[in-house]
PDB file of N, CA and C in Angstrom:
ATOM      1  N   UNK A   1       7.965  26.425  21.283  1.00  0.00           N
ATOM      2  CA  UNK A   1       8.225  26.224  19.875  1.00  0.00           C
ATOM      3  C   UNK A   1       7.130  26.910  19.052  1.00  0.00           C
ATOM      4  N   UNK A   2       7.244  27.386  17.700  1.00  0.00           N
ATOM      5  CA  UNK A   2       6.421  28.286  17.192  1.00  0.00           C
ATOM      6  C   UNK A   2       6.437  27.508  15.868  1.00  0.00           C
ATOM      7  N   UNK A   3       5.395  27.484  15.305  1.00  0.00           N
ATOM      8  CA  UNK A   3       4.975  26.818  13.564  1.00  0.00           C
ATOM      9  C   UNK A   3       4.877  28.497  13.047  1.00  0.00           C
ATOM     10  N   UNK A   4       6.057  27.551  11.676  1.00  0.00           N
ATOM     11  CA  UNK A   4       5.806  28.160  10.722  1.00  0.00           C
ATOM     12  C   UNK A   4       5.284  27.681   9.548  1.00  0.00           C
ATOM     13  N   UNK A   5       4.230  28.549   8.978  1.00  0.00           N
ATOM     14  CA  UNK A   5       3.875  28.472   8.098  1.00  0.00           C
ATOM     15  C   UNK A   5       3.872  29.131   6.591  1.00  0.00           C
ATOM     16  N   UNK A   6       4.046  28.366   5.731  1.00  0.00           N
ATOM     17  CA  UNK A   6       4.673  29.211   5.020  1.00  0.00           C
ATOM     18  C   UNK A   6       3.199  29.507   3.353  1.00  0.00           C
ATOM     19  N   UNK A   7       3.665  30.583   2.652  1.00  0.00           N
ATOM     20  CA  UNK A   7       2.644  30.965   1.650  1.00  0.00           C
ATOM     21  C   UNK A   7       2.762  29.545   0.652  1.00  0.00           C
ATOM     22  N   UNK A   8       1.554  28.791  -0.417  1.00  0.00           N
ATOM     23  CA  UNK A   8       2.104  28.250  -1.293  1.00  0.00           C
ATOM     24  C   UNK A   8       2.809  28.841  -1.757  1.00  0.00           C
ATOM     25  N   UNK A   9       3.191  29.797  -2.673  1.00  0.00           N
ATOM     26  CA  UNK A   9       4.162  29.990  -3.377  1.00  0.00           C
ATOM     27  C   UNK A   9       5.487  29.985  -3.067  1.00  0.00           C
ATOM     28  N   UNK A  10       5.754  29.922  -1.944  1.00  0.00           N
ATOM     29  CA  UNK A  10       7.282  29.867  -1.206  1.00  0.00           C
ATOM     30  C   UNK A  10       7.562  29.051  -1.872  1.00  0.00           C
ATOM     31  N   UNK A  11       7.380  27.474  -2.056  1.00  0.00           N
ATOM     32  CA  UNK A  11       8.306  26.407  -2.439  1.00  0.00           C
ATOM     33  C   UNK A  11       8.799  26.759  -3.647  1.00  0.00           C
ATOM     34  N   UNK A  12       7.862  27.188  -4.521  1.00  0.00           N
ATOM     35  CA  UNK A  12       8.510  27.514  -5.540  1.00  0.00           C
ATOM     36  C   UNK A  12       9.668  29.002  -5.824  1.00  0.00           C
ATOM     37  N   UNK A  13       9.432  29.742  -5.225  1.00  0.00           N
ATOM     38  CA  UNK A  13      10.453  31.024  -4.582  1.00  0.00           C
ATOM     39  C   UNK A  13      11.450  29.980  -4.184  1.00  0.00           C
ATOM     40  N   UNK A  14      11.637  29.270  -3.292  1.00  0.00           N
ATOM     41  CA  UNK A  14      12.754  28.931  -2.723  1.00  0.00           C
ATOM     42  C   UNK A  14      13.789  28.110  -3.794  1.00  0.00           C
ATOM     43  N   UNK A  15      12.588  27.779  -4.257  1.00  0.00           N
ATOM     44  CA  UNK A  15      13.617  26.061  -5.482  1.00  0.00           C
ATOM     45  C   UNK A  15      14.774  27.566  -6.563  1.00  0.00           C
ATOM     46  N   UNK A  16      14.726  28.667  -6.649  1.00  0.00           N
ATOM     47  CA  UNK A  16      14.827  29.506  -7.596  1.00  0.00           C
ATOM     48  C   UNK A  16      16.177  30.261  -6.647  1.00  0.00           C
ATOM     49  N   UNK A  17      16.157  30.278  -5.140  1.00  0.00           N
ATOM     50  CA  UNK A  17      16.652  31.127  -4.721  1.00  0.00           C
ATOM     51  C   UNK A  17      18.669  30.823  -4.838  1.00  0.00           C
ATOM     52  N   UNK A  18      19.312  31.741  -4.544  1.00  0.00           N
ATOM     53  CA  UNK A  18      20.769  31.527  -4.133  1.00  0.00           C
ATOM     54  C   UNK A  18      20.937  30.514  -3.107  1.00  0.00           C
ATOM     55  N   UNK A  19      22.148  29.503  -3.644  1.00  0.00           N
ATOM     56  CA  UNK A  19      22.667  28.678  -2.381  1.00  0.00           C
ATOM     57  C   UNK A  19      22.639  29.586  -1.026  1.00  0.00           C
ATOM     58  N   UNK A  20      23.779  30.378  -1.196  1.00  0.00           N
ATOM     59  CA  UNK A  20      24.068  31.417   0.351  1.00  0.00           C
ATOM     60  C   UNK A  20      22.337  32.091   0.763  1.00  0.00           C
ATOM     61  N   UNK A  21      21.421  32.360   0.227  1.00  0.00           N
ATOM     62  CA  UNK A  21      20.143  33.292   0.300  1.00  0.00           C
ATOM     63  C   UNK A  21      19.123  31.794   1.030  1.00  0.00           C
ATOM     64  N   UNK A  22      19.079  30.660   0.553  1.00  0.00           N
ATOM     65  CA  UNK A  22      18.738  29.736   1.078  1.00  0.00           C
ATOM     66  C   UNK A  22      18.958  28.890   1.973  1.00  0.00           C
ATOM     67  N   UNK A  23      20.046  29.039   2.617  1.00  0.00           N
ATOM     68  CA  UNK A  23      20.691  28.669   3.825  1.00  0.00           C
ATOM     69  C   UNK A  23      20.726  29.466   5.034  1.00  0.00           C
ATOM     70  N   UNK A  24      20.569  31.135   4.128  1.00  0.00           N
ATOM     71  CA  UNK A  24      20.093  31.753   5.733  1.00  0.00           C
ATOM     72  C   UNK A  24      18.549  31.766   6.353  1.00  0.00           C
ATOM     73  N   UNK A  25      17.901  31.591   4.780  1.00  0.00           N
ATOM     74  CA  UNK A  25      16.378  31.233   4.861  1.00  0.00           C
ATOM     75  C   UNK A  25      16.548  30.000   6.029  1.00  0.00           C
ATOM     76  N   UNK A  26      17.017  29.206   5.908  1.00  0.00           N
ATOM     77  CA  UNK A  26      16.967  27.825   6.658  1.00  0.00           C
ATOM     78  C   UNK A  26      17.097  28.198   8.507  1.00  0.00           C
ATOM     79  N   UNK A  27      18.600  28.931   7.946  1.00  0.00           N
ATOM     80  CA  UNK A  27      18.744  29.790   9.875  1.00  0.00           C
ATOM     81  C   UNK A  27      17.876  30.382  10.069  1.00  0.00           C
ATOM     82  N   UNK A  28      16.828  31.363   9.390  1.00  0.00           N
ATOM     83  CA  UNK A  28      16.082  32.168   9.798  1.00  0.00           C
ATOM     84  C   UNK A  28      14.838  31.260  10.672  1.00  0.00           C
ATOM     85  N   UNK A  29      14.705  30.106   9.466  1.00  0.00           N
ATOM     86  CA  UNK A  29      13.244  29.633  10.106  1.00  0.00           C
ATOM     87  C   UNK A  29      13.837  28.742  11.280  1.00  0.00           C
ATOM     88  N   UNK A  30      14.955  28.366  11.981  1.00  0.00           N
ATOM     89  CA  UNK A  30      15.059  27.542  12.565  1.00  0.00           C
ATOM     90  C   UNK A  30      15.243  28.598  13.968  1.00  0.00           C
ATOM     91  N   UNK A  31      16.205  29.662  14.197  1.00  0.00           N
ATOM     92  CA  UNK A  31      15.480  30.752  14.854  1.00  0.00           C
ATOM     93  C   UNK A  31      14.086  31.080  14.975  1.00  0.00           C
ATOM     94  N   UNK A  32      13.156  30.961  14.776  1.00  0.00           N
ATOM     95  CA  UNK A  32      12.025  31.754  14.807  1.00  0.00           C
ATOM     96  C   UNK A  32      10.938  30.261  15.289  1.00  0.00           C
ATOM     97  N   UNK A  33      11.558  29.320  15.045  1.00  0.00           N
ATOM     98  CA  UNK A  33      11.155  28.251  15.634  1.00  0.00           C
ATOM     99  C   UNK A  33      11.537  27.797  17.232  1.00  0.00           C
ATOM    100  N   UNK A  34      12.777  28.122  17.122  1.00  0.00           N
ATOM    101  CA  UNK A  34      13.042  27.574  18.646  1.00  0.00           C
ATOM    102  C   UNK A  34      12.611  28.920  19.392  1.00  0.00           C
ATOM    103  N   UNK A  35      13.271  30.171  19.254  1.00  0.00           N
ATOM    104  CA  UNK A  35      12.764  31.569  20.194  1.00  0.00           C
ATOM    105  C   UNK A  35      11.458  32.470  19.674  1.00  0.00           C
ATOM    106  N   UNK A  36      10.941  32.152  18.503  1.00  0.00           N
ATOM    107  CA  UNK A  36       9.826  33.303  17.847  1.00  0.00           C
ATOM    108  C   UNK A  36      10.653  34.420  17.439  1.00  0.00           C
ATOM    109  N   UNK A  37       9.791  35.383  16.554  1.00  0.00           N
ATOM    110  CA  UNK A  37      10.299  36.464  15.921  1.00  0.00           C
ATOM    111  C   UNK A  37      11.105  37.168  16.515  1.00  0.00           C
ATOM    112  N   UNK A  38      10.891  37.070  18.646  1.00  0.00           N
ATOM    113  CA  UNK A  38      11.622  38.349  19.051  1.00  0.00           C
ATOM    114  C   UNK A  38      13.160  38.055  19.132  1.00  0.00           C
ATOM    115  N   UNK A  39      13.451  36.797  19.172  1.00  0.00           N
ATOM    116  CA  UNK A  39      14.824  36.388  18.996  1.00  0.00           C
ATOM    117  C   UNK A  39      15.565  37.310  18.181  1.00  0.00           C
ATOM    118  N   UNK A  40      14.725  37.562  16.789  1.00  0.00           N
ATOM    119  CA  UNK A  40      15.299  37.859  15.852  1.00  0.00           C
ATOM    120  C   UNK A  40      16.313  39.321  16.102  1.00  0.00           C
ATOM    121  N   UNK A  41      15.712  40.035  17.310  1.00  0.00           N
ATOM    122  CA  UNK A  41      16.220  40.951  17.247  1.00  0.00           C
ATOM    123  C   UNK A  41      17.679  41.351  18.240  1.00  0.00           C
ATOM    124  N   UNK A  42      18.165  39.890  18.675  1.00  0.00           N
ATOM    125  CA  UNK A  42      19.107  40.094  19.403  1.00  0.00           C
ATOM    126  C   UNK A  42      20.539  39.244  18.096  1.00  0.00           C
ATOM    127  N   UNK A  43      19.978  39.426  16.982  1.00  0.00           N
ATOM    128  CA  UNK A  43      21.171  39.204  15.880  1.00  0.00           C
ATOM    129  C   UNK A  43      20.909  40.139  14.584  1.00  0.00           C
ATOM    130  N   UNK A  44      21.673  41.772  14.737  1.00  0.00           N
ATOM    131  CA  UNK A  44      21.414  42.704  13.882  1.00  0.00           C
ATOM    132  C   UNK A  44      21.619  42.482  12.638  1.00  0.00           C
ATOM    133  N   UNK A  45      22.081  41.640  12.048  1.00  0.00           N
ATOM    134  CA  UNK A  45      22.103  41.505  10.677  1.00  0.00           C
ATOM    135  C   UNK A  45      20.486  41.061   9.663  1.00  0.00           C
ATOM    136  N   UNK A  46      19.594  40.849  10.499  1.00  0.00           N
ATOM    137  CA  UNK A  46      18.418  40.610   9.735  1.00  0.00           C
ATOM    138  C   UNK A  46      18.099  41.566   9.969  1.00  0.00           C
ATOM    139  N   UNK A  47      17.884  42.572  10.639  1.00  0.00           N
ATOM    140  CA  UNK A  47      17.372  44.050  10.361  1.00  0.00           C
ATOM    141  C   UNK A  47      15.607  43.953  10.555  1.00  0.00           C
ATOM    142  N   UNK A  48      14.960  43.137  11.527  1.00  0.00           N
ATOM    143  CA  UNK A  48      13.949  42.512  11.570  1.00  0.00           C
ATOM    144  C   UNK A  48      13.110  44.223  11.986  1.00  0.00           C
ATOM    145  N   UNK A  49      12.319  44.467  11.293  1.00  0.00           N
ATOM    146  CA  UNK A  49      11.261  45.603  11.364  1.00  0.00           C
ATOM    147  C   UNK A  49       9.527  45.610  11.004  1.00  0.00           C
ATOM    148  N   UNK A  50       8.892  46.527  12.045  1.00  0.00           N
ATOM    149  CA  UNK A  50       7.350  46.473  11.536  1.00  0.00           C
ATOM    150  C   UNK A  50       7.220  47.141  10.316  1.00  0.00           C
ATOM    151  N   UNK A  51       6.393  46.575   9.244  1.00  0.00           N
ATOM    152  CA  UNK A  51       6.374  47.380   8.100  1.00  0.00           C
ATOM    153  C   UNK A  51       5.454  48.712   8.548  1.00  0.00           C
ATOM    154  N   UNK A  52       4.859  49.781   7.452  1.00  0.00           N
ATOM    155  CA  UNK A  52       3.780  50.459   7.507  1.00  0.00           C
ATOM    156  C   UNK A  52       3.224  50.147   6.559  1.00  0.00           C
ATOM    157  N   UNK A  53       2.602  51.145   6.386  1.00  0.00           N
ATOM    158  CA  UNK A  53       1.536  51.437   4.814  1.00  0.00           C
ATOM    159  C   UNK A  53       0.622  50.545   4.517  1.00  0.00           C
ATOM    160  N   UNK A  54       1.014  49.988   3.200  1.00  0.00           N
ATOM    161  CA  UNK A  54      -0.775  48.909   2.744  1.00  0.00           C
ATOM    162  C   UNK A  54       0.267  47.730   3.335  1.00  0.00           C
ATOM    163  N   UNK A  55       0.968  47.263   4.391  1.00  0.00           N
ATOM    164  CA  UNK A  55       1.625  46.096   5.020  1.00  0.00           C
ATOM    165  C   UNK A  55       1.689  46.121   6.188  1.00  0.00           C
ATOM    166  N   UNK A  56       0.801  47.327   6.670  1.00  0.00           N
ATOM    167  CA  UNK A  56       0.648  47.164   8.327  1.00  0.00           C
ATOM    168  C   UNK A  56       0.665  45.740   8.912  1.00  0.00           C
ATOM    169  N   UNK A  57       1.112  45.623   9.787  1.00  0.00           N
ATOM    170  CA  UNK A  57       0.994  44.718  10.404  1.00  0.00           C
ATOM    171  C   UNK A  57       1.508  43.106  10.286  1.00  0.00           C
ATOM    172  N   UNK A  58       2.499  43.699   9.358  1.00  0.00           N
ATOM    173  CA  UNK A  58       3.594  42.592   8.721  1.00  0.00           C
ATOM    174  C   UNK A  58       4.775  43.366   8.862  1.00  0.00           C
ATOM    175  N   UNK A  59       5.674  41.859   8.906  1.00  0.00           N
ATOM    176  CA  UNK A  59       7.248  42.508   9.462  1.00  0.00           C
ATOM    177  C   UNK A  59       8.222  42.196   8.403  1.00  0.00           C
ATOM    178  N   UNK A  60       9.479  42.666   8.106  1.00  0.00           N
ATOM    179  CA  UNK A  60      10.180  42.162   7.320  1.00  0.00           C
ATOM    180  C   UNK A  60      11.347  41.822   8.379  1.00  0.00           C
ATOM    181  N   UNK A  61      12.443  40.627   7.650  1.00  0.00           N
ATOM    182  CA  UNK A  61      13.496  40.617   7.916  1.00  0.00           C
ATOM    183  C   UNK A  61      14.985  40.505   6.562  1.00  0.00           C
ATOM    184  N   UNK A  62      15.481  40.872   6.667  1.00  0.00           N
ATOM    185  CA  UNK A  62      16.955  40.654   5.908  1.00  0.00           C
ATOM    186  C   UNK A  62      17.681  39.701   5.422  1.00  0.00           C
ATOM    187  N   UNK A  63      17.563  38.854   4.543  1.00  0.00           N
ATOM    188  CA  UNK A  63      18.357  37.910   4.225  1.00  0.00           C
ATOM    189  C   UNK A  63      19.653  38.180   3.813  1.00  0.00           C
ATOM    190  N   UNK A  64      19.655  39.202   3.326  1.00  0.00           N
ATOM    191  CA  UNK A  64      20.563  40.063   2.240  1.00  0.00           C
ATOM    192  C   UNK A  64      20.845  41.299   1.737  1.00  0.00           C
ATOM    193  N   UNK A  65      21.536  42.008   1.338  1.00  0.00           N
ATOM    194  CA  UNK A  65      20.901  43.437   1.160  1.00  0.00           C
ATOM    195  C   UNK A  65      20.144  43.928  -0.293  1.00  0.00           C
ATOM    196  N   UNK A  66      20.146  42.065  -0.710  1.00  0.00           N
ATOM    197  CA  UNK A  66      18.782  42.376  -1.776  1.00  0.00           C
ATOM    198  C   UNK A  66      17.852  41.762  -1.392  1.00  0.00           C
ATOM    199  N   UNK A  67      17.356  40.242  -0.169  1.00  0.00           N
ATOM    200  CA  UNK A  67      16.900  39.669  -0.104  1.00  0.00           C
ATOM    201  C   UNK A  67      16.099  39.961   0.886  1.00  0.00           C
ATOM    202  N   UNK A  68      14.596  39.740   1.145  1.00  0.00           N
ATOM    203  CA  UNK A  68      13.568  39.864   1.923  1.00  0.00           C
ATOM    204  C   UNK A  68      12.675  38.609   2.484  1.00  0.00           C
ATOM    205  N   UNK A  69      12.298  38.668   3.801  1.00  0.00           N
ATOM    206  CA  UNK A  69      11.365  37.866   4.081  1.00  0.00           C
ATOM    207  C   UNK A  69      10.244  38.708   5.064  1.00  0.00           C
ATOM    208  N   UNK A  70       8.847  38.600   3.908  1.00  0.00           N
ATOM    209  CA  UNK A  70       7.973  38.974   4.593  1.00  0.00           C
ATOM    210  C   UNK A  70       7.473  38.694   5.292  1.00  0.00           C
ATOM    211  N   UNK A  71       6.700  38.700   6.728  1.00  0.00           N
ATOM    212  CA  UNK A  71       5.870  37.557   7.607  1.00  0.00           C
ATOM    213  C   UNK A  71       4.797  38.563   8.187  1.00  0.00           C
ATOM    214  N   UNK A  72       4.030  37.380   9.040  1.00  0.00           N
ATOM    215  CA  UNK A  72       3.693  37.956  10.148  1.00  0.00           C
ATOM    216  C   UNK A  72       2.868  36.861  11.020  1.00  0.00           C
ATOM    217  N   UNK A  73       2.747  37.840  12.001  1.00  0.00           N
ATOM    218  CA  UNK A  73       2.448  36.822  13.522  1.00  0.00           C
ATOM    219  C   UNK A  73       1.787  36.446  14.061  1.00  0.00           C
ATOM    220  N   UNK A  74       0.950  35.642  14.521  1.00  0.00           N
ATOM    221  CA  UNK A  74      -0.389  35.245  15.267  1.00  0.00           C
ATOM    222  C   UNK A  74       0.077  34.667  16.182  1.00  0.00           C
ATOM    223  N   UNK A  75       0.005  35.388  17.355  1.00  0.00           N
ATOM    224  CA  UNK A  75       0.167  34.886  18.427  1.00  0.00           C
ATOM    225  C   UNK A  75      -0.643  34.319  19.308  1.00  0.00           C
ATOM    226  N   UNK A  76      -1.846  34.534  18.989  1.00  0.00           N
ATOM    227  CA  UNK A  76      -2.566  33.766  19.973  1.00  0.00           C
ATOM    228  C   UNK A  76      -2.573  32.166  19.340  1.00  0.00           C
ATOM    229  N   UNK A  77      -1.985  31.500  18.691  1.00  0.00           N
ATOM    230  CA  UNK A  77      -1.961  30.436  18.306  1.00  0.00           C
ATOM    231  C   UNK A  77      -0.479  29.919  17.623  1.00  0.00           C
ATOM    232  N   UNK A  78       0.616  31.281  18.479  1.00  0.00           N
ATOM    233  CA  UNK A  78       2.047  31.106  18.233  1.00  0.00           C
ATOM    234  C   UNK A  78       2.413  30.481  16.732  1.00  0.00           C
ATOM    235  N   UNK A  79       2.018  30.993  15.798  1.00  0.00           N
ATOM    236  CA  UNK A  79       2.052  30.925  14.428  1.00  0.00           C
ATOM    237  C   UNK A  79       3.235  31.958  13.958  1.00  0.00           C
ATOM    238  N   UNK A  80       3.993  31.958  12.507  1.00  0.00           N
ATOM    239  CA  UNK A  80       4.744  32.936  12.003  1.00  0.00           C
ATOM    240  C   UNK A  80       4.069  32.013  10.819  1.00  0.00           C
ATOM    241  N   UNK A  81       3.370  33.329   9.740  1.00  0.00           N
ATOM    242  CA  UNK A  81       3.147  33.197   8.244  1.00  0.00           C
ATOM    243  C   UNK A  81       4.252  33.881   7.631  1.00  0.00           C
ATOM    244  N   UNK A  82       4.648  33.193   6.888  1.00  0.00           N
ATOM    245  CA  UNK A  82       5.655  33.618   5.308  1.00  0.00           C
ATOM    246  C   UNK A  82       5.254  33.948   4.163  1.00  0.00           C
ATOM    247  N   UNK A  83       5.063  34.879   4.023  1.00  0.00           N
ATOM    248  CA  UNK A  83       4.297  35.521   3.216  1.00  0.00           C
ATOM    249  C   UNK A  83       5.133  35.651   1.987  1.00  0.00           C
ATOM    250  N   UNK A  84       6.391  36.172   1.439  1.00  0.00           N
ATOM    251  CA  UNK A  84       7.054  36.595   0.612  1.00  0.00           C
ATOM    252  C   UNK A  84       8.743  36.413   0.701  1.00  0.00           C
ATOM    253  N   UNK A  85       9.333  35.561  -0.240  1.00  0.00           N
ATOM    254  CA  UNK A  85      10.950  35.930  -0.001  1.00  0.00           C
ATOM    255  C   UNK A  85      11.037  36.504  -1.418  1.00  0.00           C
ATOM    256  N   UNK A  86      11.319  37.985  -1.820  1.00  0.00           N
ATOM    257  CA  UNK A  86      11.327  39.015  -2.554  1.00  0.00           C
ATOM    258  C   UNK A  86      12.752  39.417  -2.490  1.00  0.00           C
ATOM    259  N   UNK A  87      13.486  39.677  -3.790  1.00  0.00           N
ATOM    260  CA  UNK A  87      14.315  40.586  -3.911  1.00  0.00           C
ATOM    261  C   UNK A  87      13.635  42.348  -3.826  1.00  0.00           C
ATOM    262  N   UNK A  88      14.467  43.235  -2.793  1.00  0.00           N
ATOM    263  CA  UNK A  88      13.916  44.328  -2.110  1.00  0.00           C
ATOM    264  C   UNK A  88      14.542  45.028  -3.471  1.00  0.00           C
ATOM    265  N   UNK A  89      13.413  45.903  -3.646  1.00  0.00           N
ATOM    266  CA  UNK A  89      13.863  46.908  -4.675  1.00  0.00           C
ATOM    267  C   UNK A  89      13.816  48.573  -3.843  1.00  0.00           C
ATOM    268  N   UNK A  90      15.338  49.299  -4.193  1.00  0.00           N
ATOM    269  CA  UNK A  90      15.654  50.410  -3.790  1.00  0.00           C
ATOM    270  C   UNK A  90      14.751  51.434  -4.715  1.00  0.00           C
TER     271      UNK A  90
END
């Protein structure tokens, strides 16, 4: 089992978000709890990827094809931080 942890500001991101955008938030974290992040990648619709640039070392996944969840991983203490649920700008 893996803790997640999430940024303060999430709660308040979330209280704001879409019914449908907050319910996959819910699947997401409940995946990533029972299998960890790599689960994520045996269900293509989150589109789970390493970022680059000034976000090295943080991953995103897909809520939506406007919706984002930023994280990242500490594994030596099987952690996932939540860093950001962002509408993705093209």
């Amino acid at each position: 089992m893996w803790l997640i942890l999430e940024h303060r500001t999430i709660s308040k991101v979330v209280r704001k978000l879409p019914p449908g955008i907050l319910e996959k938030y819910d699947i997401w974290k409940d995946l990533v709890y029972r299998g960890g992040p790599e689960c994520l990648r045996e269900f293509p619709g989150y589109h789970d990827e390493r970022l680059r640039g000034n976000r090295e070392g943080q991953r995103s996944s897909r809520l939506s094809l406007h919706y984002r969840i930023i994280y990242s991983v500490d594994r030596n203490i099987v952690t996932v931080y939540v860093l950001e649920i962002t509408p993705h700008r093209y």
